[in-house]
Protein backbone atom coordinates (compact mmCIF):
# COMPACT_ATOMS: atom_id res chain seq x y z
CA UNK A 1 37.15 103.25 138.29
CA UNK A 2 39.85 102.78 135.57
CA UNK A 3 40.14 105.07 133.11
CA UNK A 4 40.48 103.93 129.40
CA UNK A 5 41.26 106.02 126.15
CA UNK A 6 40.98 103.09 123.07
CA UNK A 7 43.38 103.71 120.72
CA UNK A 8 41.51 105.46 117.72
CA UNK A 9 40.84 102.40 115.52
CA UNK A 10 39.59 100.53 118.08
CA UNK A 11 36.95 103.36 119.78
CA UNK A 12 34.00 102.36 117.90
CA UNK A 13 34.53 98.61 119.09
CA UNK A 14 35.19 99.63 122.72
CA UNK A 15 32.26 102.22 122.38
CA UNK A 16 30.07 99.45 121.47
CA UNK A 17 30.98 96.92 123.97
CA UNK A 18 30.73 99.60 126.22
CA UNK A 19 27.15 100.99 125.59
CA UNK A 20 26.56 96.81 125.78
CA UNK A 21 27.08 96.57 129.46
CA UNK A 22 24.47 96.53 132.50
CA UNK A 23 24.51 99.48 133.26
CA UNK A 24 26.18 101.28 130.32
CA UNK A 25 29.49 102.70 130.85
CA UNK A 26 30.25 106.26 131.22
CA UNK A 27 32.75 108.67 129.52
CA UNK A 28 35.00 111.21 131.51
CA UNK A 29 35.93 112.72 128.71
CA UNK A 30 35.67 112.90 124.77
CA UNK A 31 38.05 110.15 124.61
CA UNK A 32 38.11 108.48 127.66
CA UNK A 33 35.63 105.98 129.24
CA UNK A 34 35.42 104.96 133.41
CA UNK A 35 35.66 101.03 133.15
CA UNK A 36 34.22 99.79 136.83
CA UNK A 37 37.20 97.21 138.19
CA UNK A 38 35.36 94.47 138.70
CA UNK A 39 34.58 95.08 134.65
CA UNK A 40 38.21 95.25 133.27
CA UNK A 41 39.11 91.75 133.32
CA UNK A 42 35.98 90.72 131.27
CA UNK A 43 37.25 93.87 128.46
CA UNK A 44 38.02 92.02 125.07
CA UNK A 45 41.54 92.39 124.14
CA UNK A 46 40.82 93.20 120.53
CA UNK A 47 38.99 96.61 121.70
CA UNK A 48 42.58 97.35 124.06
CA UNK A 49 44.92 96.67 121.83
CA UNK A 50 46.77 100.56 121.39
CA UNK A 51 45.12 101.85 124.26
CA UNK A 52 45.86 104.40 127.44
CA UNK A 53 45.18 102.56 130.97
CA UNK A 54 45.19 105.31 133.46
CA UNK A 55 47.81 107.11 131.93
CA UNK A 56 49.88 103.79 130.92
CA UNK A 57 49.78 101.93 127.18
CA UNK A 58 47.57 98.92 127.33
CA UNK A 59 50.11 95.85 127.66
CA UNK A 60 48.53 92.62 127.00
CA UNK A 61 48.64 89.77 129.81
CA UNK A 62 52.18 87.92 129.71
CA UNK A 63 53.60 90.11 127.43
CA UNK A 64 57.26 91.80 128.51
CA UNK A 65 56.72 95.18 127.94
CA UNK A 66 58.47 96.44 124.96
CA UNK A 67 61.83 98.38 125.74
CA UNK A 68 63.75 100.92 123.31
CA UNK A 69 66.77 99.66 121.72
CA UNK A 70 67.70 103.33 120.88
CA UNK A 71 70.97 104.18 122.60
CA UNK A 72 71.67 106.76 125.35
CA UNK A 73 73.24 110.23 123.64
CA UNK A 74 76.82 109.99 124.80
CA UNK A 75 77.83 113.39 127.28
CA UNK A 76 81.15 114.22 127.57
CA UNK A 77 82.51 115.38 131.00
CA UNK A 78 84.79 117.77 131.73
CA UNK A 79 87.31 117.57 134.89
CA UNK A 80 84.96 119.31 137.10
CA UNK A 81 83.27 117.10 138.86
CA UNK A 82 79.80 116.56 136.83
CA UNK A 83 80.37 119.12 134.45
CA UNK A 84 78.94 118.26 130.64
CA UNK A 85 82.12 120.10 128.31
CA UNK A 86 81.44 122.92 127.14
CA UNK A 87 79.01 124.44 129.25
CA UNK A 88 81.00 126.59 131.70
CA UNK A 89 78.23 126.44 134.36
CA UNK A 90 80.98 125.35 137.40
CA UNK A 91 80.15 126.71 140.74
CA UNK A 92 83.05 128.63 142.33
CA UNK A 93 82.53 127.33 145.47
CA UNK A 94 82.56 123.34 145.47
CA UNK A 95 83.54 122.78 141.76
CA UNK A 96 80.20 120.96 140.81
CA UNK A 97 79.24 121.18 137.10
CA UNK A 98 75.79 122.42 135.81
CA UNK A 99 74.19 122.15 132.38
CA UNK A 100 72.44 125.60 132.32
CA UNK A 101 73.07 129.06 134.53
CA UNK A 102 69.72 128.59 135.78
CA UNK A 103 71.07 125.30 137.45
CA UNK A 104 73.77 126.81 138.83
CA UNK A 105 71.90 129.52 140.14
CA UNK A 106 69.45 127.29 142.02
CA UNK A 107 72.32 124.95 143.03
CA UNK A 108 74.24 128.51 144.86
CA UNK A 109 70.80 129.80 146.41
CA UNK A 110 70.41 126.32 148.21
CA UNK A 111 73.99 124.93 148.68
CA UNK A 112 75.82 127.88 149.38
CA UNK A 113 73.21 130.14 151.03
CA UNK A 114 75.98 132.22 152.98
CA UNK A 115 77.86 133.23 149.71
C-alpha cells in the first residue's frame, strides 16, 4: 500500500475519487488514505498536486524536483582542526573542534575512553 495525505485543497477531490473505486479505498488516518499499487498510476494528477507520498511531496512525472536557491549560512573556522570560532569546545587530547560541550563530551567518552 502507498500512503497518501492530499494536500488540503485537493482532499475532497481525492476523497471522492477515492470512495469511487472498486472496492473503496481506506484511510489510515484522518488525513491519510492507503492507495493499493497497482491503483497509483491510474490517480488523477489534479487530486496529487501538493500532496505527501509516503512521507515524500508528490512530484509530478518528468518534472526535476524543485531545489532551494537559498544559500548555505557561512561558518567560520578556527585553527583547530574543525572548530566553528567562537565556540571553545576543542578537545585537549587530539585538537578536534566541537559546536556544543555536549559534543565534546560524547566525542571524549568514545575517542578517548582511557582519559
Amino acid at each position: 500500500m502507498i500512503r497518501v495525505r492530499p494536500a488540503a485543497s485537493c482532499l475532497r477531490a481525492f476523497a471522492a475519487w477515492a470512495v469511487a473505486q472498486d472496492p473503496k479505498l481506506r484511510t489510515v488516518s484522518a488525513a491519510e488514505f492507503a492507495v493499493p499499487v497497482e491503483l497509483f498510476p491510474v490517480v488523477p494528477e489534479d487530486v496529487l498536486a501538493g500532496a505527501v507520498i509516503d512521507g515524500f511531496p508528490y512530484e509530478p512525472p518528468g518534472e526535476a524536483p524543485v531545489e532551494s536557491s537559498a544559500p548555505e549560512p557561512a561558518v567560520e573556522v578556527s585553527a583547530a582542526a574543525g572548530s566553528p570560532a567562537g565556540s571553545g569546545a576543542v578537545c585537549d587530547e587530539c585538537g578536534r573542534g566541537f559546536s556544543s560541550a555536549r559534543g565534546l563530551d560524547t566525542h571524549r567518552r568514545q575517542a578517548h575512553p582511557e582519559a
